[in-house]
N, C-alpha and C. Protein backbone atom coordinates (compact mmCIF):
# COMPACT_ATOMS: atom_id res chain seq x y z
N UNK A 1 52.40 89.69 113.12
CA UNK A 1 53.60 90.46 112.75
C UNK A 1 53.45 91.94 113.14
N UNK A 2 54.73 92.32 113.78
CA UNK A 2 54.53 94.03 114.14
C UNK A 2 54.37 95.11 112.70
N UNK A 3 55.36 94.55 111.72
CA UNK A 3 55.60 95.52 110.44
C UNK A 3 55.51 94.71 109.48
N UNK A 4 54.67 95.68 108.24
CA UNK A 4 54.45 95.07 107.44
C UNK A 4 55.80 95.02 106.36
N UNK A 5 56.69 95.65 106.61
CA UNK A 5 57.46 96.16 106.11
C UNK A 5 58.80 96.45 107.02
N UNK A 6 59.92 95.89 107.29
CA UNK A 6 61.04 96.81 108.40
C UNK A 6 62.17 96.65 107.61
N UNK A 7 62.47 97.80 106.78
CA UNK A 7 63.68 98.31 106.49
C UNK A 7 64.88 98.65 107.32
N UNK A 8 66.00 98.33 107.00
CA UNK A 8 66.94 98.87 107.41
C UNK A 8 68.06 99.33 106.64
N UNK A 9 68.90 100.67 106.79
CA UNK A 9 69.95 100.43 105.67
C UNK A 9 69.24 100.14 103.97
N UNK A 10 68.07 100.76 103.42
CA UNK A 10 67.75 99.92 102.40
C UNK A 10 68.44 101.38 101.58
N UNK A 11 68.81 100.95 100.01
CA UNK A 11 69.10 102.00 98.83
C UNK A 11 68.64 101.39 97.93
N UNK A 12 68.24 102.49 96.75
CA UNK A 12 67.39 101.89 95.92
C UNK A 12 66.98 101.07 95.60
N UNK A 13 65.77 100.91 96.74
CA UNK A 13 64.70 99.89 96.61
C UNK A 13 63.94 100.54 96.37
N UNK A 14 62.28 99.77 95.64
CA UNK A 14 61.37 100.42 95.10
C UNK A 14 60.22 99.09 95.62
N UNK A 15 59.16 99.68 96.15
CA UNK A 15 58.14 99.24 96.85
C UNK A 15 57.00 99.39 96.04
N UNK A 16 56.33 98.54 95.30
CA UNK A 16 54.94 99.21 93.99
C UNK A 16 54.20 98.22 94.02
N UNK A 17 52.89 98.92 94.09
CA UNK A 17 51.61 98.53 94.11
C UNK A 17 51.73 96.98 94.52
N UNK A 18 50.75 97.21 95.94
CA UNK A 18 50.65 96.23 97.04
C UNK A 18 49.84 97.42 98.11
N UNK A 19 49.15 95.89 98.74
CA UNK A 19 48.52 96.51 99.60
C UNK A 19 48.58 95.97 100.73
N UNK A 20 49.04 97.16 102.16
CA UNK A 20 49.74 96.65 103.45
C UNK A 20 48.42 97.19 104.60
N UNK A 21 47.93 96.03 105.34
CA UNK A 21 46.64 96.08 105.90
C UNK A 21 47.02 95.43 107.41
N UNK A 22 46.90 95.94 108.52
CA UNK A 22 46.39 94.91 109.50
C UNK A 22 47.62 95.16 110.24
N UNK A 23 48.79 96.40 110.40
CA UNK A 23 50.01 95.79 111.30
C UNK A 23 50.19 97.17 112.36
N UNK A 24 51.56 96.42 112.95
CA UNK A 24 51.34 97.72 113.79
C UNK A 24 52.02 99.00 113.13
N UNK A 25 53.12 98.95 112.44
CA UNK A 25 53.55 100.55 111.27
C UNK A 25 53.46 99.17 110.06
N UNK A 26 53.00 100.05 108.89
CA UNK A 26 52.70 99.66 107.43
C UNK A 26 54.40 99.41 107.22
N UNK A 27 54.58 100.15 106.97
CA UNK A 27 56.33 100.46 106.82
C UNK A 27 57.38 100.99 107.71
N UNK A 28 58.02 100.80 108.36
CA UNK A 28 59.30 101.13 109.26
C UNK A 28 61.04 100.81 108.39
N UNK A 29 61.14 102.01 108.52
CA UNK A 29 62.36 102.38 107.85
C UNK A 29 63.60 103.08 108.99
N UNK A 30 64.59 102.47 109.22
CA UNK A 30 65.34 103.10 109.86
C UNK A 30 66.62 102.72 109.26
N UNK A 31 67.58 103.32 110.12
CA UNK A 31 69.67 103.36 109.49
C UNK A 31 69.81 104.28 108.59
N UNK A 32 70.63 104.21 107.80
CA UNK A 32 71.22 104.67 106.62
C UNK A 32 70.81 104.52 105.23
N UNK A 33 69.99 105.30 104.43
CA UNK A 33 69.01 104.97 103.52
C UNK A 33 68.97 105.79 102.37
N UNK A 34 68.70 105.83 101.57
CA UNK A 34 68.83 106.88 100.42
C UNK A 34 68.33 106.68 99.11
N UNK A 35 67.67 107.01 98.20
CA UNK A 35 67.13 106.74 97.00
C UNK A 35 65.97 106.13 97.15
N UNK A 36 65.47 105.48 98.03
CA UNK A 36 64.54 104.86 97.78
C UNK A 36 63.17 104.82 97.53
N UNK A 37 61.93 104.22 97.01
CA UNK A 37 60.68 104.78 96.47
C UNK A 37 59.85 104.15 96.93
N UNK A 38 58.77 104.23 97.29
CA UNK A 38 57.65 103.81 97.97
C UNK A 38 55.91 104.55 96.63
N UNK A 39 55.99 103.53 95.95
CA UNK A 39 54.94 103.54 95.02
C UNK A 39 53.83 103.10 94.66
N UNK A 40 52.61 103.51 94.48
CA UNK A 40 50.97 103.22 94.22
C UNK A 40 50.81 101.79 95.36
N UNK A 41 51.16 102.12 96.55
CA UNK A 41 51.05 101.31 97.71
C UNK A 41 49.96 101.50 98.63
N UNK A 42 48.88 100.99 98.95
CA UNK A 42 47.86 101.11 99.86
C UNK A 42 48.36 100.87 101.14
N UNK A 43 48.12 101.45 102.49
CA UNK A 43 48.04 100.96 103.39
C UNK A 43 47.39 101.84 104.67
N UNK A 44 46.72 100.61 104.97
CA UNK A 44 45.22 100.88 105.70
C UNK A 44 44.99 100.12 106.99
N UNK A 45 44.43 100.52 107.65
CA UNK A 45 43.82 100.02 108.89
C UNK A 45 45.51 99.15 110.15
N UNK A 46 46.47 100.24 109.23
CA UNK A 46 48.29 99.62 110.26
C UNK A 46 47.29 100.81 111.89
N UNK A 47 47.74 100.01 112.95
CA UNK A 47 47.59 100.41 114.53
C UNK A 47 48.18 101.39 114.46
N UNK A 48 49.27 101.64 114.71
CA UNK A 48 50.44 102.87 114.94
C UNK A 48 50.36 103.77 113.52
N UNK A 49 51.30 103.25 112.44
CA UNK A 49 51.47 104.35 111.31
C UNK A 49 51.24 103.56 110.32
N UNK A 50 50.93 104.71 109.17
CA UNK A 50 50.99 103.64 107.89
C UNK A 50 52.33 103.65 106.96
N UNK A 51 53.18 104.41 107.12
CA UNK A 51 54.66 104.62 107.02
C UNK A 51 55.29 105.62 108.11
N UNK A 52 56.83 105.15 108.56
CA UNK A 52 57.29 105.35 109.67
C UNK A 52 58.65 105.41 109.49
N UNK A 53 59.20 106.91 108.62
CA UNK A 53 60.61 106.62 108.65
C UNK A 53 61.39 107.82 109.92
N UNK A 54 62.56 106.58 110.75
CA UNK A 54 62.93 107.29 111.40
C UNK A 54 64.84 107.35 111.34
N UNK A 55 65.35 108.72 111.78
CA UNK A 55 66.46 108.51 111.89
C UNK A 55 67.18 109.80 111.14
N UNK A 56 68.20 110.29 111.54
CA UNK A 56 68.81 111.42 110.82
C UNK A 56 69.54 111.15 109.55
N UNK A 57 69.92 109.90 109.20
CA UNK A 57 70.00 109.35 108.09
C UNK A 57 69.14 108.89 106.85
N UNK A 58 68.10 108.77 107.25
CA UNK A 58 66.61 108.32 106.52
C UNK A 58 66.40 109.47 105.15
N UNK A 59 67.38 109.86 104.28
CA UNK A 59 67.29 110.60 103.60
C UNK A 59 66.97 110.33 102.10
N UNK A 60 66.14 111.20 101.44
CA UNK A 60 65.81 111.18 99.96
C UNK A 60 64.73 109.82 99.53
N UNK A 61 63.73 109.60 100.35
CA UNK A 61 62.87 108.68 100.56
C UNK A 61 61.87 109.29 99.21
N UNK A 62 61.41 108.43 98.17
CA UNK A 62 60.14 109.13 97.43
C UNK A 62 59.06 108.70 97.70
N UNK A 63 57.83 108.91 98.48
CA UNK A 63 56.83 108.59 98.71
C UNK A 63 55.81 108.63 97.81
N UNK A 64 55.02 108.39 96.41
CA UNK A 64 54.39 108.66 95.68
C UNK A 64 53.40 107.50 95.67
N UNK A 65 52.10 108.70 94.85
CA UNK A 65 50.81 107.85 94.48
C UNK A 65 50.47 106.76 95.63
N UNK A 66 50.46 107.38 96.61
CA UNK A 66 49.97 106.23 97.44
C UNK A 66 48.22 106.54 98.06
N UNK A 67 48.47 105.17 98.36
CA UNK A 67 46.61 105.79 99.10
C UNK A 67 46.87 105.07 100.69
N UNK A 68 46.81 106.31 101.94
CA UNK A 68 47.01 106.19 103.28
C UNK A 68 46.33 106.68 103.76
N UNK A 69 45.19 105.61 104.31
CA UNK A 69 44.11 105.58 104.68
C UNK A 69 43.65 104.75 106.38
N UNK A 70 42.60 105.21 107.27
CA UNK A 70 42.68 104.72 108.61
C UNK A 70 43.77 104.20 108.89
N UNK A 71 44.42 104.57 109.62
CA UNK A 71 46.18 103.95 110.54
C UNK A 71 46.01 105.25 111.41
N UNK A 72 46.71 104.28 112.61
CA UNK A 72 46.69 104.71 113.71
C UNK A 72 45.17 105.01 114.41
N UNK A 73 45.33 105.72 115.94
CA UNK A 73 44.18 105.54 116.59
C UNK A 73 44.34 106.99 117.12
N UNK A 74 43.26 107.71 118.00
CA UNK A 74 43.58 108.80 118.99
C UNK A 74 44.52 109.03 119.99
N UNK A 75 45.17 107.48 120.46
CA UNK A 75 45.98 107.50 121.15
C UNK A 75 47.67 107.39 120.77
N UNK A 76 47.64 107.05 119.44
CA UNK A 76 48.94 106.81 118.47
C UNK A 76 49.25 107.95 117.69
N UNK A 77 49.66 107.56 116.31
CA UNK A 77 49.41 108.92 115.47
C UNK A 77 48.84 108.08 114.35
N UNK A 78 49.18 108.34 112.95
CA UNK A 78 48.42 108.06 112.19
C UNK A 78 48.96 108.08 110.55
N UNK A 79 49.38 108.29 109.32
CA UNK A 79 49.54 108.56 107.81
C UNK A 79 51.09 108.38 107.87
N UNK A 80 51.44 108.94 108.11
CA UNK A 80 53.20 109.37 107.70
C UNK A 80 53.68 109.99 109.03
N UNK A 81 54.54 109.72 109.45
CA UNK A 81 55.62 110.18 110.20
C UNK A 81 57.15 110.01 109.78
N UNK A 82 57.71 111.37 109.56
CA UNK A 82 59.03 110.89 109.64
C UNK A 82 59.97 111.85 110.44
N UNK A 83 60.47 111.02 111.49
CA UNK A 83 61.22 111.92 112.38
C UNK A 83 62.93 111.83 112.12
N UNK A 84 63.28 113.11 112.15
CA UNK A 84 64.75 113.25 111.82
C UNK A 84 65.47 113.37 110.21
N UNK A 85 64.17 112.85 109.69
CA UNK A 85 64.97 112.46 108.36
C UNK A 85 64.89 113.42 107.14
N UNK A 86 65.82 114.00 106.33
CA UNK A 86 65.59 114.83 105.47
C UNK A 86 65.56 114.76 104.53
N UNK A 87 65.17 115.64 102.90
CA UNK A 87 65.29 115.65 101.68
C UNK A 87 64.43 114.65 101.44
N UNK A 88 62.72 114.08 101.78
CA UNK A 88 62.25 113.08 101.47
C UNK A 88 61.10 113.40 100.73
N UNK A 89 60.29 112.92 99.92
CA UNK A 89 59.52 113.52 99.28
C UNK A 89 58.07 112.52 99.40
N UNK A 90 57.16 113.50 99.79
CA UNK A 90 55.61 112.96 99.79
C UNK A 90 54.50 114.03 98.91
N UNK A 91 54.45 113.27 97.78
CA UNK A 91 53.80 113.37 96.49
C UNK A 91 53.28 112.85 95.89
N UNK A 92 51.21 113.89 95.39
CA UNK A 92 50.32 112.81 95.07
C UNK A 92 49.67 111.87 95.43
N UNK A 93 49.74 111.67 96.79
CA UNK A 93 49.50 111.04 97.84
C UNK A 93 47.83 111.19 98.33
N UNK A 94 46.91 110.46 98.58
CA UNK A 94 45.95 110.21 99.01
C UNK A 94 46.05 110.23 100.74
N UNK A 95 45.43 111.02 101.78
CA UNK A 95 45.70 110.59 102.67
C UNK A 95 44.52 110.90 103.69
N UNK A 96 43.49 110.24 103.84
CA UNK A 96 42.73 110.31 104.64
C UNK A 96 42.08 109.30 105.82
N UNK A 97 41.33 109.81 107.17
CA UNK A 97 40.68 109.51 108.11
C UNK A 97 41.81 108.19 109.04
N UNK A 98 43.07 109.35 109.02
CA UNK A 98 43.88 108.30 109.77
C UNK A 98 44.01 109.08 111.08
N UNK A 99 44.08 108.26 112.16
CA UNK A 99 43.79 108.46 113.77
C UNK A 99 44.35 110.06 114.04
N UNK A 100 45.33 110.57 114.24
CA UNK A 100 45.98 111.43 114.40
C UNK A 100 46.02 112.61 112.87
N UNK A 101 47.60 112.90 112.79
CA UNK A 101 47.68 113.46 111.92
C UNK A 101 48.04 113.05 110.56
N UNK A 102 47.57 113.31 109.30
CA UNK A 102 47.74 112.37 107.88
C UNK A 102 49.54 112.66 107.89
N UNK A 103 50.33 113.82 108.25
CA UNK A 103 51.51 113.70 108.07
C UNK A 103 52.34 114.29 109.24
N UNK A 104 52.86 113.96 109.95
CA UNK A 104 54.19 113.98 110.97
C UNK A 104 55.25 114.56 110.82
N UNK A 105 56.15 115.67 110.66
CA UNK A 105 57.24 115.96 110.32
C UNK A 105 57.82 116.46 111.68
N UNK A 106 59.01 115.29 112.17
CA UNK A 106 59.22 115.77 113.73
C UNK A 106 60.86 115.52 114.23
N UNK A 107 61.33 115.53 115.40
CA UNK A 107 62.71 115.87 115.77
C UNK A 107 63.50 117.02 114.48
N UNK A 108 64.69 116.46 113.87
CA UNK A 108 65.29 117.03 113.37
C UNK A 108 64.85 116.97 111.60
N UNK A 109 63.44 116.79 111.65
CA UNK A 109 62.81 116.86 110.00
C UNK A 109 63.67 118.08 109.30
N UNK A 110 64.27 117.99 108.18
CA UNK A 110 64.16 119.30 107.64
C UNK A 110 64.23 118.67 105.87
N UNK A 111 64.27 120.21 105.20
CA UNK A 111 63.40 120.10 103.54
C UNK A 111 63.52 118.87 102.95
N UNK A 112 62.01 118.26 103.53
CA UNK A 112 61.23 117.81 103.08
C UNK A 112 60.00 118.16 102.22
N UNK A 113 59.20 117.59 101.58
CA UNK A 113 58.09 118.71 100.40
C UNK A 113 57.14 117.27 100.37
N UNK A 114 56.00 118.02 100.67
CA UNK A 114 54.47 117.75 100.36
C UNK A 114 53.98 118.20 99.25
N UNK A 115 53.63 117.70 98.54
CA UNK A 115 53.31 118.41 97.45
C UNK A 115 52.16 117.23 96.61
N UNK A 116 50.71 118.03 96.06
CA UNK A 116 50.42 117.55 95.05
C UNK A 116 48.80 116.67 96.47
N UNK A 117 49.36 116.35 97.43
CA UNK A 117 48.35 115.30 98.30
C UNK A 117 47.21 116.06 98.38
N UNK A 118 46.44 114.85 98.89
CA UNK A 118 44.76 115.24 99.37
C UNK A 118 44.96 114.74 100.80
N UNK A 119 44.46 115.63 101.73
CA UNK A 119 44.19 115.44 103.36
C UNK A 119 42.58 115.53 103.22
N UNK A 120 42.03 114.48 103.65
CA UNK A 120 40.76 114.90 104.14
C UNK A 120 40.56 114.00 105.56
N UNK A 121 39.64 114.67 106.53
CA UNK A 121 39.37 113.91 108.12
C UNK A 121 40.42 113.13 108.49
N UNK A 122 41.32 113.84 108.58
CA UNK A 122 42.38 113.29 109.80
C UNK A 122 41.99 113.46 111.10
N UNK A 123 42.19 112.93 112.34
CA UNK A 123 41.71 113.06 113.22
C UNK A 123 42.22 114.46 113.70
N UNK A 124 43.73 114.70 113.89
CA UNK A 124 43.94 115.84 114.60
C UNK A 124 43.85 117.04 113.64
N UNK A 125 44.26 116.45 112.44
CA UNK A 125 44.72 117.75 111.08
C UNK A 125 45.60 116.97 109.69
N UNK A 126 45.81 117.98 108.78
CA UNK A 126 46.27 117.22 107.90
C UNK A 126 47.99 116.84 108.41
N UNK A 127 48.73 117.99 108.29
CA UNK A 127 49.85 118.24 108.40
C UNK A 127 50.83 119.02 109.87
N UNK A 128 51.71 118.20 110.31
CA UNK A 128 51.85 118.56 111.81
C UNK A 128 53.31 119.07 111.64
N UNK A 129 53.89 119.92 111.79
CA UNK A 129 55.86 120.32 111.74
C UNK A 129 56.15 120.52 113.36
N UNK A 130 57.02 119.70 113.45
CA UNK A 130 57.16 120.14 115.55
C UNK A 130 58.04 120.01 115.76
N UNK A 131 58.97 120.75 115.69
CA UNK A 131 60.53 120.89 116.93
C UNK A 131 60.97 122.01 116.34
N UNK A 132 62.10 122.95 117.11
CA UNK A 132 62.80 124.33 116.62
C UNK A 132 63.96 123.61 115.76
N UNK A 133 64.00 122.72 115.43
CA UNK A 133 64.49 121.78 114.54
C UNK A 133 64.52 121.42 113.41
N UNK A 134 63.17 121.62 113.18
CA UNK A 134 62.60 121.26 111.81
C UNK A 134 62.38 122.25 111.19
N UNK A 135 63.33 121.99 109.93
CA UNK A 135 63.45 123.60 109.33
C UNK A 135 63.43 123.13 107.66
N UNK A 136 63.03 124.65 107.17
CA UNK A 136 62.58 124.56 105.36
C UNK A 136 62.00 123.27 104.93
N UNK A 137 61.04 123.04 105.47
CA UNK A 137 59.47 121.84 105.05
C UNK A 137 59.02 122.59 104.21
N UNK A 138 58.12 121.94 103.45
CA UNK A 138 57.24 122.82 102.47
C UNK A 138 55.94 121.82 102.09
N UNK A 139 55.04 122.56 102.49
CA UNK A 139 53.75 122.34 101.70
C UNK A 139 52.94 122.50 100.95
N UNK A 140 52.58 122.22 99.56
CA UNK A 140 52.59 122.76 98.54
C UNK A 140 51.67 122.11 97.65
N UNK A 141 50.36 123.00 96.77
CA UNK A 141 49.66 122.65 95.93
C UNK A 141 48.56 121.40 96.56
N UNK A 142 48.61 121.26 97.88
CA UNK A 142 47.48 120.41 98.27
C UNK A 142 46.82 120.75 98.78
N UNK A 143 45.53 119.66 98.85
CA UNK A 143 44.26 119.85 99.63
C UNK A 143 44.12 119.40 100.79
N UNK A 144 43.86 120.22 101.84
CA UNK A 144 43.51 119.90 103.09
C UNK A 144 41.96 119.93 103.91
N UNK A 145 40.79 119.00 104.10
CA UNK A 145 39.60 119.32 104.51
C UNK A 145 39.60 118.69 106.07
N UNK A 146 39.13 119.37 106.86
CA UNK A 146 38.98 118.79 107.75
C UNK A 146 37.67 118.33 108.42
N UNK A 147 37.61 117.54 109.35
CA UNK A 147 36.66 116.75 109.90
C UNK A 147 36.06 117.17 111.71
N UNK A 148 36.46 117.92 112.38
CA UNK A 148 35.79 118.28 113.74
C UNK A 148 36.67 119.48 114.22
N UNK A 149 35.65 119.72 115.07
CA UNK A 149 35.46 121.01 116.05
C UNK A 149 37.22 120.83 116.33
N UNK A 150 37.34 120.17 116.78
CA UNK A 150 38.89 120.36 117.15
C UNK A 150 40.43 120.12 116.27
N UNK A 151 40.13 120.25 115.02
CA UNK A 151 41.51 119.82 114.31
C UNK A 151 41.87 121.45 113.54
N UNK A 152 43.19 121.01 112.97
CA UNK A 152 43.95 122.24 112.90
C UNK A 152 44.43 121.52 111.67
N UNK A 153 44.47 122.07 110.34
CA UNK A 153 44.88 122.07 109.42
C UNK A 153 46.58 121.75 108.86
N UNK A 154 47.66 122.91 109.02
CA UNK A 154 48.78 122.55 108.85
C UNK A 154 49.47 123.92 110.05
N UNK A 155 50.00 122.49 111.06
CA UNK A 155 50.45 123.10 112.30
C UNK A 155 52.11 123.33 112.30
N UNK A 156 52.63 124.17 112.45
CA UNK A 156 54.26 124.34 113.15
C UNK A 156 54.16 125.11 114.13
N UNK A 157 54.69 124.01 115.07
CA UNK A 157 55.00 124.27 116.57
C UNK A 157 56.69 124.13 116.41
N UNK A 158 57.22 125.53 116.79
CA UNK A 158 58.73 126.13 116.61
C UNK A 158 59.50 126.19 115.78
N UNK A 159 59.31 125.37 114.48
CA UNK A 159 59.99 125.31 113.49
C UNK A 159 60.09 126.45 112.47
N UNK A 160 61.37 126.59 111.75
CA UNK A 160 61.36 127.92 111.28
C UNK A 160 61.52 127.62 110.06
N UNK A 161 61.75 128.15 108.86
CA UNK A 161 61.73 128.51 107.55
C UNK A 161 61.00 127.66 106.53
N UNK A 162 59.99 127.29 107.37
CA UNK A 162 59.00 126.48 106.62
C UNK A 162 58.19 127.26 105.91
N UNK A 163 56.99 125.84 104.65
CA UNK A 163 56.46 127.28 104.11
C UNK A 163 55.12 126.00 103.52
N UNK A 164 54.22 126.97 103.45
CA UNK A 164 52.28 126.42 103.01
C UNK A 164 52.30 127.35 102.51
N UNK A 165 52.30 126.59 100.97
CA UNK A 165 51.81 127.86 99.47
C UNK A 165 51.17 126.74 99.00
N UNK A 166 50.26 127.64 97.89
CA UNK A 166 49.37 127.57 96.57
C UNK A 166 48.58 125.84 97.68
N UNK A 167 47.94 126.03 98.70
CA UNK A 167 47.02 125.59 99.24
C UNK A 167 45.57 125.59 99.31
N UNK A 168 44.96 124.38 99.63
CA UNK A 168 43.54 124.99 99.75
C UNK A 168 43.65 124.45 100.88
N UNK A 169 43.02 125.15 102.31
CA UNK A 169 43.03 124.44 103.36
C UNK A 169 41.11 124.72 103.71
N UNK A 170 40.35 123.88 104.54
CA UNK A 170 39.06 124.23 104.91
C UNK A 170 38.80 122.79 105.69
N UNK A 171 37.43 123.85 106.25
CA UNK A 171 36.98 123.21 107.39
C UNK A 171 37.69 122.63 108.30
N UNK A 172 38.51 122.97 109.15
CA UNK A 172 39.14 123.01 110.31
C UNK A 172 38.28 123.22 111.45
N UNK A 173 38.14 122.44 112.31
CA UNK A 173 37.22 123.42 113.63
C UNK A 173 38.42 124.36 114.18
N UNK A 174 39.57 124.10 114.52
CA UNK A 174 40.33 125.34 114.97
C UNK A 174 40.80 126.60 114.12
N UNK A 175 41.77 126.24 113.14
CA UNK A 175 42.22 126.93 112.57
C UNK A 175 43.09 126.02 111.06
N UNK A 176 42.68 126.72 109.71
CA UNK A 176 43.34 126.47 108.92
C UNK A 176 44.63 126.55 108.62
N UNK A 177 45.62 127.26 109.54
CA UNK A 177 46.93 127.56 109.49
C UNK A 177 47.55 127.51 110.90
N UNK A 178 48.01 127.07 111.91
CA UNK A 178 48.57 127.25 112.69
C UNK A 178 50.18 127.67 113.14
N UNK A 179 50.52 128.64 113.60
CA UNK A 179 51.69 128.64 114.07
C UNK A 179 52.31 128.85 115.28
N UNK A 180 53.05 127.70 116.28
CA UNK A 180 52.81 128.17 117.62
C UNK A 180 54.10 127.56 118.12
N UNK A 181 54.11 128.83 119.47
CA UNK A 181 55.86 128.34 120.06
C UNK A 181 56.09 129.44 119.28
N UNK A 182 57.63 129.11 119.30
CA UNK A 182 58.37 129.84 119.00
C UNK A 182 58.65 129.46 117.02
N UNK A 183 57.62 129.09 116.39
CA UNK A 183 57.34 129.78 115.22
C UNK A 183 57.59 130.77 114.27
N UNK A 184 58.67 130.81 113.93
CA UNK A 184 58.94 132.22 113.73
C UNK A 184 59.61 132.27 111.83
N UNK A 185 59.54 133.01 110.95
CA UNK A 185 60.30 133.06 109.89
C UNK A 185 60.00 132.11 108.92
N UNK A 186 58.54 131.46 109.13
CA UNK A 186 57.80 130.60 108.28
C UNK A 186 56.97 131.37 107.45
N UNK A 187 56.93 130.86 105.97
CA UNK A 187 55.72 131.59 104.88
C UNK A 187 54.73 130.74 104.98
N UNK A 188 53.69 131.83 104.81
CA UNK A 188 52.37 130.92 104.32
C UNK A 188 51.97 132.22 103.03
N UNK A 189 51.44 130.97 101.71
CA UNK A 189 52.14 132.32 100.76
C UNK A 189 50.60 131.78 99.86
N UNK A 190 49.62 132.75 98.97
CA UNK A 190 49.04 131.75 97.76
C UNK A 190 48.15 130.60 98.43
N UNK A 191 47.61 130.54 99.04
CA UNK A 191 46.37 129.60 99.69
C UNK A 191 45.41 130.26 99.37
N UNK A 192 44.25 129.33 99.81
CA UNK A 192 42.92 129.33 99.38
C UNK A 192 42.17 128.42 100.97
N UNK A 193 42.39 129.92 101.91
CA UNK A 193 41.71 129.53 103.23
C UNK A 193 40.66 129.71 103.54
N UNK A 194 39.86 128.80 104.08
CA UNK A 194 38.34 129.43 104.59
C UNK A 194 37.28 128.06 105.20
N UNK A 195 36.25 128.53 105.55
CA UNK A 195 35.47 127.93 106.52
C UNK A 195 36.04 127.77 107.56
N UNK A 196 36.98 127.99 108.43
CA UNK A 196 37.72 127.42 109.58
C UNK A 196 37.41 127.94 110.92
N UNK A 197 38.13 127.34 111.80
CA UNK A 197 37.76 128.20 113.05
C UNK A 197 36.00 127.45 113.32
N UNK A 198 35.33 126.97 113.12
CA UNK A 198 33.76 126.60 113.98
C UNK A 198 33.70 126.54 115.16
N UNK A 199 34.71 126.36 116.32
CA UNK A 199 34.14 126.27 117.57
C UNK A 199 34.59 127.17 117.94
């Protein structure tokens, strides 16, 4: 089976404690969507992602208490991706040593909130924001550790009015904060940065 999980069009549905192992996205969510919860759900060792919501409709998703762990590879991505979709919430969340980055926020992402998670050894970094698109994200009250010479903590590439407060970010080999492109009008506010930068 490709998905362990393929939503479409779903509203308040609620997904709790289960554990999704072995596919190519843990969860794939696309259409028209709203309310829905994703709760104390494991999923581990999915090829591609371990949740995967896409679509400019994909809105007000609750992601909680989960544990997202190895998914994806160096050549895929990895924890969470959600492209296009807004107002979704990832909280409390466990998210480590998945291929790429533990979280994805991409095309037309906007306020969305991280809040409360643990990042540790993601391959690229914890947290990735990428398009001049993706606007007022927030990252907030979590832990980010990283794992090699080459990863980057919590990256926005062009996106604007985003914001990384009351953080702890460390051990990054690049940099604990990144902002690049055209980046511009983002806070980073109340962190707790350091060890970063090694190579």
């Amino acid at each position: 089976p490709i998905y362990g999980f393929q939503l479409t069009h779903p509203r308040n549905l609620i997904l709790r404690s289960m554990t999704i192992v072995g596919f190519n996205d843990g969860i794939r969510v696309g259409g028209i969507c709203s309310n829905n919860r994703l709760d104390r759900l494991t999923l581990r060792r999915n090829t591609s992602r371990g949740i995967y919501l896409f679509g400019p409709a994909v809105d007000k998703f609750t992601i909680v208490s989960n544990v997202i762990i190895s998914n994806g590879s160096a050549a895929l991505e990895g924890g969470i991706r959600i492209q296009d979709g807004d107002r979704n919430l990832v909280q409390n969340c466990r998210i480590n040593g998945n291929g790429q980055h533990g979280v994805l926020l991409d095309g037309s992402a906007s306020s969305n909130k991280i809040t409360g998670a643990v990042f540790m050894s993601n391959a690229t970094g914890a947290v990735r924001i990428s398009n001049p698109v993706a606007l007022r994200n927030t990252v907030s009250f979590s832990t980010c550790v990283g794992r090699n010479a080459t990863d980057l903590g919590v990256t926005v590439i062009d996106g604007r009015f985003n914001s990384v407060s009351n953080c702890t970010i460390r051990r990054f080999g690049v940099a604990g904060v990144s902002l690049e492109g055209s980046a511009v009008t983002n806070r980073v506010a109340f962190n707790v940065i350091y060890s970063n930068g090694r190579n």
